[in-house]
C-alpha atoms as a PDB file:
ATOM      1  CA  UNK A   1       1.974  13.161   5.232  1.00  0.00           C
ATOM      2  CA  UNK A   2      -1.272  13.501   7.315  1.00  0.00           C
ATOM      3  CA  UNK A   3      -0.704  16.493   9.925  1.00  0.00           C
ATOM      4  CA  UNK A   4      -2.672  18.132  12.014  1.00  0.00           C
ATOM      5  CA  UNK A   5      -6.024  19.317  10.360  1.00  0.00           C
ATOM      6  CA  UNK A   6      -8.023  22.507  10.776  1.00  0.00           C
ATOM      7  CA  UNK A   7     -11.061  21.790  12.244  1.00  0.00           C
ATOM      8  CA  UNK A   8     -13.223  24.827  11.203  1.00  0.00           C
ATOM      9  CA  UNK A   9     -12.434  24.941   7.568  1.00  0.00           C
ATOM     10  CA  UNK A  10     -14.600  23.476   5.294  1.00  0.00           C
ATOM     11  CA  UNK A  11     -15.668  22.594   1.452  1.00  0.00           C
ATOM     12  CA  UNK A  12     -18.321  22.616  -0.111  1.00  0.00           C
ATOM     13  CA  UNK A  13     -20.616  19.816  -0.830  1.00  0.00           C
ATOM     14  CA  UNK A  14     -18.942  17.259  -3.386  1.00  0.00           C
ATOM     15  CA  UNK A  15     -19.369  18.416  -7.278  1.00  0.00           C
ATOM     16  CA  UNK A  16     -17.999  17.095 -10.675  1.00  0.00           C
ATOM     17  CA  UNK A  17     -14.548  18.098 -10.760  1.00  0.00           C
ATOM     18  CA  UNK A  18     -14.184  16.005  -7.712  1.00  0.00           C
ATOM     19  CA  UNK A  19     -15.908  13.361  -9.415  1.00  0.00           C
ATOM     20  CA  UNK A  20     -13.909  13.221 -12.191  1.00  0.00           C
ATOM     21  CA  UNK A  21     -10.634  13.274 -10.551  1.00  0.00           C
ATOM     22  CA  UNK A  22     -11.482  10.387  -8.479  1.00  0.00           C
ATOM     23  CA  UNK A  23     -12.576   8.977 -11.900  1.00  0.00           C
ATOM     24  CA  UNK A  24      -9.187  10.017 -12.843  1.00  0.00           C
ATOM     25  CA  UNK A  25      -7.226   8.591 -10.411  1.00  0.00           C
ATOM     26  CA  UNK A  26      -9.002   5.392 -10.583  1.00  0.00           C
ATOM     27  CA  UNK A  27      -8.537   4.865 -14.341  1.00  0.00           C
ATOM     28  CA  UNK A  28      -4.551   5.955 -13.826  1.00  0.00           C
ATOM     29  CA  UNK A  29      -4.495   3.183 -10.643  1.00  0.00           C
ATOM     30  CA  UNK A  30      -5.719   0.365 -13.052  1.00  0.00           C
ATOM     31  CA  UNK A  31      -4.495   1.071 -16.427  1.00  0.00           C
ATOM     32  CA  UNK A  32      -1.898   3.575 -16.460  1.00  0.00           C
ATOM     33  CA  UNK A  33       1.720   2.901 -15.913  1.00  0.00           C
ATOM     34  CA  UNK A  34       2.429   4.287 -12.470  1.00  0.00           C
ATOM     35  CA  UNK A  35       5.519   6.700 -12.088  1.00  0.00           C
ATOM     36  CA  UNK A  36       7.195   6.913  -8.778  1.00  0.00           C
ATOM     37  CA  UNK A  37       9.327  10.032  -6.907  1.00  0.00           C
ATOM     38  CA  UNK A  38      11.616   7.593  -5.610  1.00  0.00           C
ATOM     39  CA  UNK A  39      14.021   4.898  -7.358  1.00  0.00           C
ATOM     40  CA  UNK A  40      13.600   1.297  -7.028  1.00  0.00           C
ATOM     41  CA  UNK A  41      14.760  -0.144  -3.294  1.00  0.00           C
ATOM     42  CA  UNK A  42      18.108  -1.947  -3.889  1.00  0.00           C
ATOM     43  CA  UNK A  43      19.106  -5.057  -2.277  1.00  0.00           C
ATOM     44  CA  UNK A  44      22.049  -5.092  -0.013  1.00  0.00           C
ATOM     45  CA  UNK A  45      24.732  -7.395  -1.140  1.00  0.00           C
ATOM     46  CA  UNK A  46      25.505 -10.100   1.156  1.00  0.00           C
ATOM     47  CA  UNK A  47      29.383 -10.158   1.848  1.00  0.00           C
ATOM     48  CA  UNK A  48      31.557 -13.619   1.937  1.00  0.00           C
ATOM     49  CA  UNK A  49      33.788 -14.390   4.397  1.00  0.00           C
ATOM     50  CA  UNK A  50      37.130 -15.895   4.392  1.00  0.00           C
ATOM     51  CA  UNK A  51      38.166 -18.478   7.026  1.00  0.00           C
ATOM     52  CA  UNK A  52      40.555 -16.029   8.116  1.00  0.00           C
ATOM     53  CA  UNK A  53      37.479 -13.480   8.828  1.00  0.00           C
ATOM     54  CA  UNK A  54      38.470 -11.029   5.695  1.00  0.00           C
ATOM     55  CA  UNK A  55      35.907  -9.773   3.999  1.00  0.00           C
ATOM     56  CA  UNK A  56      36.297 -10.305   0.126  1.00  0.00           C
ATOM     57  CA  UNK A  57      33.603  -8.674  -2.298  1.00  0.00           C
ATOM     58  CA  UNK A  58      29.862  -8.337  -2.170  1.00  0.00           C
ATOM     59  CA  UNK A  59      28.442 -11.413  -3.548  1.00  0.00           C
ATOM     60  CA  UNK A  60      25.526 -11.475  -5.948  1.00  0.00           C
ATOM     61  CA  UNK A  61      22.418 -13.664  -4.822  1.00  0.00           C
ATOM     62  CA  UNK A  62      21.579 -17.303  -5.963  1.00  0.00           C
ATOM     63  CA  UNK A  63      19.553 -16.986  -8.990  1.00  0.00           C
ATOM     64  CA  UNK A  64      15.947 -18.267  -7.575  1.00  0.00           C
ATOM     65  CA  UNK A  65      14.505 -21.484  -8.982  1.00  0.00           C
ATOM     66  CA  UNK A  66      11.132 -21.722 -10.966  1.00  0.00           C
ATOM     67  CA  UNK A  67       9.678 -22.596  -7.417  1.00  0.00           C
ATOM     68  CA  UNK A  68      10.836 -19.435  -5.742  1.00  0.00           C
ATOM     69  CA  UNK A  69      10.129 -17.348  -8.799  1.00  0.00           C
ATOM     70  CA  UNK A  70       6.455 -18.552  -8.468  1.00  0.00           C
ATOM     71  CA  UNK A  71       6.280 -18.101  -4.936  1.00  0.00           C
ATOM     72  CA  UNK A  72       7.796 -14.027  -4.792  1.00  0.00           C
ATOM     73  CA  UNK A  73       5.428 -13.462  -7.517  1.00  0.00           C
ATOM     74  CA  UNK A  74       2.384 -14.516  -6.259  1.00  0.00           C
ATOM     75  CA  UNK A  75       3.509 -12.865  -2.762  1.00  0.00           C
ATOM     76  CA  UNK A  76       4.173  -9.822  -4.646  1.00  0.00           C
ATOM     77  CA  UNK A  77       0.775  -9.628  -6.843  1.00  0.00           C
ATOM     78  CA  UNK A  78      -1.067  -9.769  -3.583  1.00  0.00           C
ATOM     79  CA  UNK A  79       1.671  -6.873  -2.276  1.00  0.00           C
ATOM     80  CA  UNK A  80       0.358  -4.673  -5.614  1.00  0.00           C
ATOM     81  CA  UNK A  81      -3.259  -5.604  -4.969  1.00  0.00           C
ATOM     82  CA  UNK A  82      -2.486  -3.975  -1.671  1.00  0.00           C
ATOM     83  CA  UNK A  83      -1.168  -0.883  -3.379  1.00  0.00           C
ATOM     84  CA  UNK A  84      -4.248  -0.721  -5.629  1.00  0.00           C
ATOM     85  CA  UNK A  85      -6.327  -0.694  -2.770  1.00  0.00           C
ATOM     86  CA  UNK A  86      -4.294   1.850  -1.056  1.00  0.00           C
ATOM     87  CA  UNK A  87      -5.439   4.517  -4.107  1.00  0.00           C
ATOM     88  CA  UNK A  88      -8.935   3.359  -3.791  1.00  0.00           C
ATOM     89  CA  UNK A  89      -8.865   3.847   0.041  1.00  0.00           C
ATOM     90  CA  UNK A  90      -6.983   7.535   0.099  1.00  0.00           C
ATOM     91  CA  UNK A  91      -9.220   8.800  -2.996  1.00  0.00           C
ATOM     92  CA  UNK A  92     -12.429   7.363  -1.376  1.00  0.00           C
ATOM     93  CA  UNK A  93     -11.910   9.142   1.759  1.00  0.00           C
ATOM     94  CA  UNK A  94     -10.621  12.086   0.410  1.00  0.00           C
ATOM     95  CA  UNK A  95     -13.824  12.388  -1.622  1.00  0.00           C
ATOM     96  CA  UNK A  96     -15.634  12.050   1.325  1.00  0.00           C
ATOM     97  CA  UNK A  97     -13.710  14.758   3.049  1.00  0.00           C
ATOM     98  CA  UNK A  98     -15.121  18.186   3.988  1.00  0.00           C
ATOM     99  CA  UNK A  99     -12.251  19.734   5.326  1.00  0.00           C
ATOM    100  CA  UNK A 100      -9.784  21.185   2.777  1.00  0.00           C
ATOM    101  CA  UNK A 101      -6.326  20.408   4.517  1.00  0.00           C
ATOM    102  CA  UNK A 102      -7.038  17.263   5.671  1.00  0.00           C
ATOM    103  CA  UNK A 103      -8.078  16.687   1.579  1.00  0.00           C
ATOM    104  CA  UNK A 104      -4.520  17.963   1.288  1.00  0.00           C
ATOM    105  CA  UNK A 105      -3.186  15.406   3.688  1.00  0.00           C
ATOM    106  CA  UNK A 106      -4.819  12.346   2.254  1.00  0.00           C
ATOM    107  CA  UNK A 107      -4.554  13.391  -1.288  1.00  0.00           C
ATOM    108  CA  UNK A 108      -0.201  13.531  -0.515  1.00  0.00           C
ATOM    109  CA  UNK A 109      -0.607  10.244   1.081  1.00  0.00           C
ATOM    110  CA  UNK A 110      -2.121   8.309  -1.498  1.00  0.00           C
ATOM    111  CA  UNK A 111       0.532   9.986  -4.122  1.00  0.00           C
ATOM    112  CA  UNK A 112       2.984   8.695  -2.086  1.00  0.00           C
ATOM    113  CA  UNK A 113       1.349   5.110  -2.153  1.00  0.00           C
ATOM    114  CA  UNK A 114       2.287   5.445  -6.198  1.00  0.00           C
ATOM    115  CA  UNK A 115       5.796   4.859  -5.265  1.00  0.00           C
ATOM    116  CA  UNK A 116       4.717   1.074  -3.603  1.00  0.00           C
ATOM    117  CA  UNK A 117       2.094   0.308  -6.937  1.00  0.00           C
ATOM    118  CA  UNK A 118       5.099   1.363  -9.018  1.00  0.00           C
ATOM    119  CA  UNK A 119       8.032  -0.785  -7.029  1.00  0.00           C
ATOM    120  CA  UNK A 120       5.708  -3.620  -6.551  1.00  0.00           C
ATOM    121  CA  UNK A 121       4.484  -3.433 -10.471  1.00  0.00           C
ATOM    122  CA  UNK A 122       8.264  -3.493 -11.397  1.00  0.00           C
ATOM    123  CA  UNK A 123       9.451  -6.349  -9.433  1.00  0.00           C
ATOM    124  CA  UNK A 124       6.504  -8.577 -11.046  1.00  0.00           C
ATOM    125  CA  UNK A 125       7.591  -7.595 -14.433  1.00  0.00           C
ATOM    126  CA  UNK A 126      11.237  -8.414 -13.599  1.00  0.00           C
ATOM    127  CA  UNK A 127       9.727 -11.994 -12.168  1.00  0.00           C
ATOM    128  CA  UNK A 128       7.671 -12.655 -15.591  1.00  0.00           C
ATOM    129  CA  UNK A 129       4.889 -12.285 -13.573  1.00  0.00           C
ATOM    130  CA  UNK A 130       1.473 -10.119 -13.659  1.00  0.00           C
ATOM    131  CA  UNK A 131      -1.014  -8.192 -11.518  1.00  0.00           C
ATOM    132  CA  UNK A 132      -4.208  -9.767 -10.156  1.00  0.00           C
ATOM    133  CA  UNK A 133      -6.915  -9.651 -13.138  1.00  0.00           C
ATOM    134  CA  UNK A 134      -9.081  -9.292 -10.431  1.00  0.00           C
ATOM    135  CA  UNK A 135      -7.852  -5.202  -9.405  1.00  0.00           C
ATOM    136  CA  UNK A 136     -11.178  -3.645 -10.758  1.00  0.00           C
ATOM    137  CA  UNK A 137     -12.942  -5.311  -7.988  1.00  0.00           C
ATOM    138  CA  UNK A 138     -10.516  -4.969  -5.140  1.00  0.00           C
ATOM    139  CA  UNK A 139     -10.257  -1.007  -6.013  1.00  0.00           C
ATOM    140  CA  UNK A 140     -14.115  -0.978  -6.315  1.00  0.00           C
ATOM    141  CA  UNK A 141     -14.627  -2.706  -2.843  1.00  0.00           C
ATOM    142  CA  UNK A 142     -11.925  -0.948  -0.998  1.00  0.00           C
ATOM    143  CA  UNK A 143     -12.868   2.884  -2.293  1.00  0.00           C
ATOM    144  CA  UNK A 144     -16.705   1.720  -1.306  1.00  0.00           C
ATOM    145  CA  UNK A 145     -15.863   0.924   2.384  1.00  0.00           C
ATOM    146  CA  UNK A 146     -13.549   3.778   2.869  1.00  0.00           C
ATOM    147  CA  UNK A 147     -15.883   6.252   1.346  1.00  0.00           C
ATOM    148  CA  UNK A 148     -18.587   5.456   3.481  1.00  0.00           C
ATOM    149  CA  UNK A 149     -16.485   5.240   6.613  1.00  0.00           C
ATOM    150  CA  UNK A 150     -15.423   8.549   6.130  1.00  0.00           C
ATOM    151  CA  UNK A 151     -19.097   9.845   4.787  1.00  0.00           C
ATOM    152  CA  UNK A 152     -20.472   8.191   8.226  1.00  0.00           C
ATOM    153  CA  UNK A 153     -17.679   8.922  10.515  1.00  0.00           C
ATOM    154  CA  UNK A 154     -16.261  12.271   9.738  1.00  0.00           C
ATOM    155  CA  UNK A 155     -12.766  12.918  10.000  1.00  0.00           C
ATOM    156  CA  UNK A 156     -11.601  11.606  13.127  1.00  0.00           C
ATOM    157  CA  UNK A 157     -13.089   8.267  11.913  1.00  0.00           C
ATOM    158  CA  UNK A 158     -11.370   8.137   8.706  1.00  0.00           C
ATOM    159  CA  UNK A 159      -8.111   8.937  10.601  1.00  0.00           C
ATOM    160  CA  UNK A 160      -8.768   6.053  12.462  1.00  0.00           C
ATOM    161  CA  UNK A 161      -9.225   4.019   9.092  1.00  0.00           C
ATOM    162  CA  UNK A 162      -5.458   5.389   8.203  1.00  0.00           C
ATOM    163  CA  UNK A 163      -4.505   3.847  11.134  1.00  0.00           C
ATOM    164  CA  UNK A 164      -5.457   1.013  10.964  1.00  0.00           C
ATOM    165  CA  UNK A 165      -5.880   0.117   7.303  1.00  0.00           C
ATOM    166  CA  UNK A 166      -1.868   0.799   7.841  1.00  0.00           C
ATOM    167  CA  UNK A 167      -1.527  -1.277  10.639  1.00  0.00           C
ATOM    168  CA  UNK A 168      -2.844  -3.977   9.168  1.00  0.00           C
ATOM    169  CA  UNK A 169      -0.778  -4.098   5.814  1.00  0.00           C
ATOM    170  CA  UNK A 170       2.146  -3.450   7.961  1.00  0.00           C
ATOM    171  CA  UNK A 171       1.434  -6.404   9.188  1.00  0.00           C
ATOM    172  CA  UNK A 172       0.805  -8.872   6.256  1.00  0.00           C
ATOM    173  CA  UNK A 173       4.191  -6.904   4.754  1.00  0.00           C
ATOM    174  CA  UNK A 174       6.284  -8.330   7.924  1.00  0.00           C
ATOM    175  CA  UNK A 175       4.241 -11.776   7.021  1.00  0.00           C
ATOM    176  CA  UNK A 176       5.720 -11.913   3.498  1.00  0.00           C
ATOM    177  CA  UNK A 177       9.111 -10.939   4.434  1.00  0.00           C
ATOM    178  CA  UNK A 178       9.224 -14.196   6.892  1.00  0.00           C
ATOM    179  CA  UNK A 179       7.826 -16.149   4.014  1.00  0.00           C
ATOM    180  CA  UNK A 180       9.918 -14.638   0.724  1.00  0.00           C
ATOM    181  CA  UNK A 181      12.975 -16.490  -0.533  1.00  0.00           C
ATOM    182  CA  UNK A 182      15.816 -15.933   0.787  1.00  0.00           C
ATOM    183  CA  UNK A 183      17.679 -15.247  -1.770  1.00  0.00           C
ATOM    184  CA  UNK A 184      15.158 -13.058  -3.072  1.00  0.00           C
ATOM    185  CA  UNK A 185      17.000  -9.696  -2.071  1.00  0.00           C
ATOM    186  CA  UNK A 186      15.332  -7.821  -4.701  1.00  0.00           C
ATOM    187  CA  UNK A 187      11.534  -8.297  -3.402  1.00  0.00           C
ATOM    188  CA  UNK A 188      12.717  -8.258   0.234  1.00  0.00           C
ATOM    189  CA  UNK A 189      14.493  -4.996  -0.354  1.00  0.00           C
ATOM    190  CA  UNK A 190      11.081  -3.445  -1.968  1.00  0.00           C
ATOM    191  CA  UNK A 191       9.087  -5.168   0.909  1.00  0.00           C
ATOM    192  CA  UNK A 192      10.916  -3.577   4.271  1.00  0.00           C
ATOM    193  CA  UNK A 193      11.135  -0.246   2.509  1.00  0.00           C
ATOM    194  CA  UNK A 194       6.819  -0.330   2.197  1.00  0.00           C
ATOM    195  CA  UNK A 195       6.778  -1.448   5.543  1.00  0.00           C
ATOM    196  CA  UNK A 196       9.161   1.075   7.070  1.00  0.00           C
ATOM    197  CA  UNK A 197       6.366   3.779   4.608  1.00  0.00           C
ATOM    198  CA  UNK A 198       3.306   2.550   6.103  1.00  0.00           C
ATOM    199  CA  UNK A 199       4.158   2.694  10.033  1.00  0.00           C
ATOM    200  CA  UNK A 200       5.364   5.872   9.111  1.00  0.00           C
ATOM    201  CA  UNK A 201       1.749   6.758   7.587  1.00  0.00           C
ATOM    202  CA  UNK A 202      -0.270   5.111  10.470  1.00  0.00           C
ATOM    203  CA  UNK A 203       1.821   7.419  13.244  1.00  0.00           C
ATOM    204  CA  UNK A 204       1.275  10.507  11.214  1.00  0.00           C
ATOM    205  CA  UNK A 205      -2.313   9.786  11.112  1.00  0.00           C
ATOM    206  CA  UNK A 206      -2.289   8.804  14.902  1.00  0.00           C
ATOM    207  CA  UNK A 207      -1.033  12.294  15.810  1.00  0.00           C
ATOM    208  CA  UNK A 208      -3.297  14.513  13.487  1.00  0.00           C
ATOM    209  CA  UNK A 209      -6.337  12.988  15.747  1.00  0.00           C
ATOM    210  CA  UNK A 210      -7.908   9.609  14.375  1.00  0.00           C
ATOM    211  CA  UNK A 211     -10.341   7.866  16.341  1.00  0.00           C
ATOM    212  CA  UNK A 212     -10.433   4.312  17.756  1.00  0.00           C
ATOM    213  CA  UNK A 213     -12.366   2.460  15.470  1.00  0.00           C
ATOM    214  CA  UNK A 214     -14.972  -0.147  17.017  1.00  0.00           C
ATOM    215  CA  UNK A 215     -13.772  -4.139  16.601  1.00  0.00           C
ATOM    216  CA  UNK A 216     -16.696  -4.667  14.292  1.00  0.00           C
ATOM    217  CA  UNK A 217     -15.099  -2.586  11.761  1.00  0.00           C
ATOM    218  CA  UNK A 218     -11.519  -3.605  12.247  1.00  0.00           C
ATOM    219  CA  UNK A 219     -12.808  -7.252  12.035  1.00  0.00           C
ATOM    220  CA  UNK A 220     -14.384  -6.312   8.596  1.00  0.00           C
ATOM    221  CA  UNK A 221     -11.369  -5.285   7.139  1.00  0.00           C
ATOM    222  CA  UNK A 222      -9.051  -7.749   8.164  1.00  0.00           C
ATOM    223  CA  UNK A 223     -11.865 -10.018   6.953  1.00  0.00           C
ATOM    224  CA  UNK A 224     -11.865  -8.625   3.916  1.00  0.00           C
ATOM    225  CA  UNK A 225      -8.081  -8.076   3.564  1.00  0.00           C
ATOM    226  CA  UNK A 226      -7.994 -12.301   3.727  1.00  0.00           C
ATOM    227  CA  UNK A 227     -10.203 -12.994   1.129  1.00  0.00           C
ATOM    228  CA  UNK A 228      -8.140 -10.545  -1.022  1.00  0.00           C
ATOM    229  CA  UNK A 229      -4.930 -11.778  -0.070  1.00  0.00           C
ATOM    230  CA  UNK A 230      -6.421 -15.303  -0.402  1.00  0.00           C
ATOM    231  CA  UNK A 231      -7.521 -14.901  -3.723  1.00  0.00           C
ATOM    232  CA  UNK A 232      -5.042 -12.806  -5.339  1.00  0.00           C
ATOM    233  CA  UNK A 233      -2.009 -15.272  -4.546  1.00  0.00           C
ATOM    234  CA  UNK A 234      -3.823 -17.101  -7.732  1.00  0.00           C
ATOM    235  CA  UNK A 235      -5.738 -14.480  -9.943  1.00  0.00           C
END
């Protein structure tokens, strides 16, 4: 959760050990299994309906043809890709970050984010699917920009970036759930429950003090959020 920060602490100026955890957390992000604190979302079983109106028992969902297979799975690499660059953006900005409890703050959030890279990397397995080949470069890219928003713009700024880096995925998530199969309970299940996280993450943010960022910026990263969404639907 991102609360309220205090404004007069501070750290000291960036040395190796907070090098090498961001290291860290970049090598686990891209080549470690992630582990998440919560189970799996579960789909809600649709139930039938008599003529009569009686309900009879939960019915299991149509098994999904090859198309809808391929579709959910390239809908759902580009949901991981999003996770990936959710690590890179909470580590880069928490490198960046002077002030100890804020660190605290964005640190928690981005361990929460492991539960959406570890729901989203399940569901691809369980489609015969895989990740984007291309995560090295969308975790390099997205750390880069949100370090240096937050080196440039101090906190406040990269409260702002929260906001509406959250916004923004909340977004595209609402976008894929109009566009999954329908009969694809499993991904749609995993989908609402990231969505329902990230507003969540975008109002905590909102009250601990982030900034309006300027529309050049905001245009920037929904620019560059297309290209990766673009992109990763195929590699």
């Amino acid at each position: 959760m991102l609360l309220k920060h205090n404004k007069g602490a501070k750290l000291p100026p960036m040395n190796a050990d907070a090098l090498i955890l961001a290291a860290d957390s970049a090598l686990r992000t891209l080549f470690a299994k992630p582990r998440a604190s919560r189970p799996m979302p579960k789909p809600q079983k649709l139930l039938q309906v008599q003529a009569d109106s009686q309900m009879l028992a939960p019915s299991e969902p149509p098994e999904l043809t090859e198309a809808e297979k391929s579709l959910s799975a390239a809908l759902m690499r580009v949901n991981h890709v999003g996770e990936i660059c959710a690590q890179a953006l909470y580590t880069g900005q928490a490198l960046a970050c002077q002030n100890p409890a804020l660190r605290a703050k964005l640190d928690a959030a981005c361990r929460e984010e492991t539960d959406h890279l570890s729901w989203t990397a399940e569901r691809l397995e369980q489609l015969n699917s895989r990740p984007s080949l291309l995560n090295p470069v969308w975790y390099a890219g997205a750390f880069a920009l949100a370090y240096a928003t937050a080196k440039v713009g101090g906190e406040r700024v990269s409260l702002g970036f929260v906001v509406e880096t959250e916004r923004q995925v909340e977004a595209h998530l609402h976008s894929h759930l109009a566009r999954l199969p329908v009969g694809d309970t499993a991904s749609i299940a995993v989908v609402k429950a990231m969505a329902h996280d990230e507003a969540q993450h975008a109002r905590e943010a909102q009250r601990a003090g982030a900034a309006e960022l300027p529309e050049p910026l905001k245009r920037l990263m929904a620019l560059s959020g297309q290209v990766m969404t673009t992109v990763a639907h195929r590699i």
